[in-house]
Protein backbone atom coordinates (compact mmCIF):
# COMPACT_ATOMS: atom_id res chain seq x y z
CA UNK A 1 0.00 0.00 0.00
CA UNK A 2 3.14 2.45 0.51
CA UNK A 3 3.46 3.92 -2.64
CA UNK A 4 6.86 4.96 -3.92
CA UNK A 5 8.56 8.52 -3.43
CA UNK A 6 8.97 9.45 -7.00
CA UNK A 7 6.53 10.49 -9.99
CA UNK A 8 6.38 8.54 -13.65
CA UNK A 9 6.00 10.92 -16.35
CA UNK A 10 5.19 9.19 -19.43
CA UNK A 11 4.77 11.23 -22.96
CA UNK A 12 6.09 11.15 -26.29
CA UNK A 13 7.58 14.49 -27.14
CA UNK A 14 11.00 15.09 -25.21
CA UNK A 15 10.73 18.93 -25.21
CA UNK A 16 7.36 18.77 -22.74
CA UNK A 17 9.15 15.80 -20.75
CA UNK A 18 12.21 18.08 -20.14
CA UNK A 19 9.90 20.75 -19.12
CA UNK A 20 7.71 19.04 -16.82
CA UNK A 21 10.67 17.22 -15.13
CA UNK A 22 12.65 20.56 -15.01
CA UNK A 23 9.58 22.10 -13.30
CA UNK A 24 9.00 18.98 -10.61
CA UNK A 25 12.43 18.36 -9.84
CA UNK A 26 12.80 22.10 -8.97
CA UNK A 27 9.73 21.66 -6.25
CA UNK A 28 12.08 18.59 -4.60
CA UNK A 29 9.82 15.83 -6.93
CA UNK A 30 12.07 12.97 -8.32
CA UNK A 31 10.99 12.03 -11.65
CA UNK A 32 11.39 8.91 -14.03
CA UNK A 33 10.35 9.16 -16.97
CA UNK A 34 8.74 7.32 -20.53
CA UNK A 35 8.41 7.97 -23.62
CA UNK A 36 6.07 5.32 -24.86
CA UNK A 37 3.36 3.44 -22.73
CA UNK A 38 5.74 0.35 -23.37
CA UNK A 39 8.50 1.61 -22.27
CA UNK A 40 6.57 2.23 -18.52
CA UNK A 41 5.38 -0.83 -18.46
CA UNK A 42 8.61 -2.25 -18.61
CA UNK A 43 10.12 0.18 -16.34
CA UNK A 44 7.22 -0.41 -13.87
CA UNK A 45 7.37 -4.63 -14.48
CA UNK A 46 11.34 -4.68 -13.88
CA UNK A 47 11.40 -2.22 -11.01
CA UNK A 48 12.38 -3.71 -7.65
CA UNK A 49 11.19 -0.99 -5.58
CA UNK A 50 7.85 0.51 -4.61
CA UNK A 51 5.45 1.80 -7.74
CA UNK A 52 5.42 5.63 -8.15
CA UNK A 53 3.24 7.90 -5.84
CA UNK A 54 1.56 9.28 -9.57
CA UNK A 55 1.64 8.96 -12.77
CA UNK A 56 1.90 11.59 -15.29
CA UNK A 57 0.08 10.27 -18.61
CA UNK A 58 -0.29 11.35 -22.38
CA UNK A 59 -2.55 9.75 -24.03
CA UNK A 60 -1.52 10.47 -27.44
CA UNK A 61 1.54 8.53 -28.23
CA UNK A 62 2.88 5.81 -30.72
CA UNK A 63 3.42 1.88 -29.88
CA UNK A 64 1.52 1.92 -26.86
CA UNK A 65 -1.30 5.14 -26.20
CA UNK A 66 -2.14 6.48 -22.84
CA UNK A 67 -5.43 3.94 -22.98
CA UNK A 68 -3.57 0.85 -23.59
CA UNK A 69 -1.16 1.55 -20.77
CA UNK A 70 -3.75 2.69 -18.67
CA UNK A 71 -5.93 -0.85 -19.39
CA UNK A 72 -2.19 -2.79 -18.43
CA UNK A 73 -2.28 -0.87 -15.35
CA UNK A 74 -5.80 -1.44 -13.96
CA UNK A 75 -4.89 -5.41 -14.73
CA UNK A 76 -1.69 -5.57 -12.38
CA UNK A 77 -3.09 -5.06 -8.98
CA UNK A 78 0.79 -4.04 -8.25
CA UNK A 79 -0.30 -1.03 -9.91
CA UNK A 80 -3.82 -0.51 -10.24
CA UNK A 81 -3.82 1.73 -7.28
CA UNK A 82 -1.48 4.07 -8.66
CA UNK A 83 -3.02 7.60 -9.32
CA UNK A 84 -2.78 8.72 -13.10
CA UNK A 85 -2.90 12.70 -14.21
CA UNK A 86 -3.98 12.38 -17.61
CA UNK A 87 -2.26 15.38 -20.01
CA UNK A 88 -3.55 15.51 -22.97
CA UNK A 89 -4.71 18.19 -25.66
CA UNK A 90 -7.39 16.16 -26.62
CA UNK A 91 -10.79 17.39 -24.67
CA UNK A 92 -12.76 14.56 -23.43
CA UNK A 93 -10.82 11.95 -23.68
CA UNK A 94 -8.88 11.48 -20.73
CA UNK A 95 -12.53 11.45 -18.44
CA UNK A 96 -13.21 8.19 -19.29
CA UNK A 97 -10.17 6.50 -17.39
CA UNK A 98 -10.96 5.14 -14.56
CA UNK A 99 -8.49 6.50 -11.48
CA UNK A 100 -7.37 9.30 -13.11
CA UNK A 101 -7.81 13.01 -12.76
CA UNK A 102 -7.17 15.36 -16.37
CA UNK A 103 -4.56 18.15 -17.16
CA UNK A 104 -5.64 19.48 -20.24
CA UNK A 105 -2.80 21.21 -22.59
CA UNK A 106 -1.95 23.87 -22.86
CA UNK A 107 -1.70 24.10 -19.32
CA UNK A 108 0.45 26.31 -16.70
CA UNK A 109 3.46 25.41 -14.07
CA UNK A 110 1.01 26.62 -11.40
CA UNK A 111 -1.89 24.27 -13.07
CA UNK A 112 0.92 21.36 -13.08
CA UNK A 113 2.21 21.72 -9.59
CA UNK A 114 -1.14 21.83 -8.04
CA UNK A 115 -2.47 18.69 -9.63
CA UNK A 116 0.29 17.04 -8.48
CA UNK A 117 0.31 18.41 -4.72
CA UNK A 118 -3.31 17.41 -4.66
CA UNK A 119 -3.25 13.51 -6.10
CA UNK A 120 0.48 12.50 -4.58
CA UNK A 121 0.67 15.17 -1.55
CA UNK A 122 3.66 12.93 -0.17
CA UNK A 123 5.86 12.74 -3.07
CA UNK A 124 8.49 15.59 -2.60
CA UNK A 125 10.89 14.66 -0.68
CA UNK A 126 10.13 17.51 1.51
CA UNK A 127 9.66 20.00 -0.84
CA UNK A 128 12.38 22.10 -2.70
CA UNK A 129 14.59 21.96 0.10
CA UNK A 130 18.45 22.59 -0.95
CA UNK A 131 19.32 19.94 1.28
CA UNK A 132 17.52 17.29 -0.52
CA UNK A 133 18.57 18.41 -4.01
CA UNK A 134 20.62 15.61 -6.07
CA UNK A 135 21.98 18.36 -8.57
């Protein structure tokens, strides 16, 4: 039931996954990332420690979409409880996923940071503390 410290961020397009993990990590988040559903599956199957506190989802994206991963998810009960924060551009589509809350693009850092505060509240490893910083 103790879900991990850290928050998967799983999208496609490497400029937004910079962004988003240069915005998290600077509020004290640690952040894996994807960028295919695949690719977190595999990273979620081979992973020895606890799942992620949230996941960060597109649903857009080649080999495996946000949907498909989603539907692997809800099957592993390892992961099923797992919060997911759909962003997507597409309107509508992300309410139909069970578990999961919706960040619609474009969005804002403040929009971001407060999504994530409010489904994984114990993430940070105590906030942006200098202390705690691995950079």
């Amino acid at each position: 039931m103790t879900k991990g410290s850290y928050i998967l961020l799983i999208d496609d397009d490497p400029d937004l996954r910079q962004c988003l993990v240069d915005v998290l990590e600077d509020e004290g988040y640690e952040i894996r990332t994807a960028g295919s559903g695949r690719e977190a599956l595999s990273l979620l199957e081979t992973e020895t420690q606890a799942p992620p506190s949230l996941i960060l989802l597109d649903l857009m994206m080649p080999d495996l979409n946000g949907w498909q991963f989603h539907e692997q998810q809800q099957k592993n009960p390892r992961l099923a409880s797992i919060p997911v924060l759909v962003v997507t551009a597409s309107r509508g589509f992300g309410t139909n996923l069970p578990g999961s809350d919706v960040l619609l693009k474009p969005f804002s850092v403040e929009n971001v940071l407060e999504k994530v505060k409010e489904l994984a509240p114990n993430a940070a490893g105590g906030g942006a503390s200098p202390s705690s910083s691995a950079n």
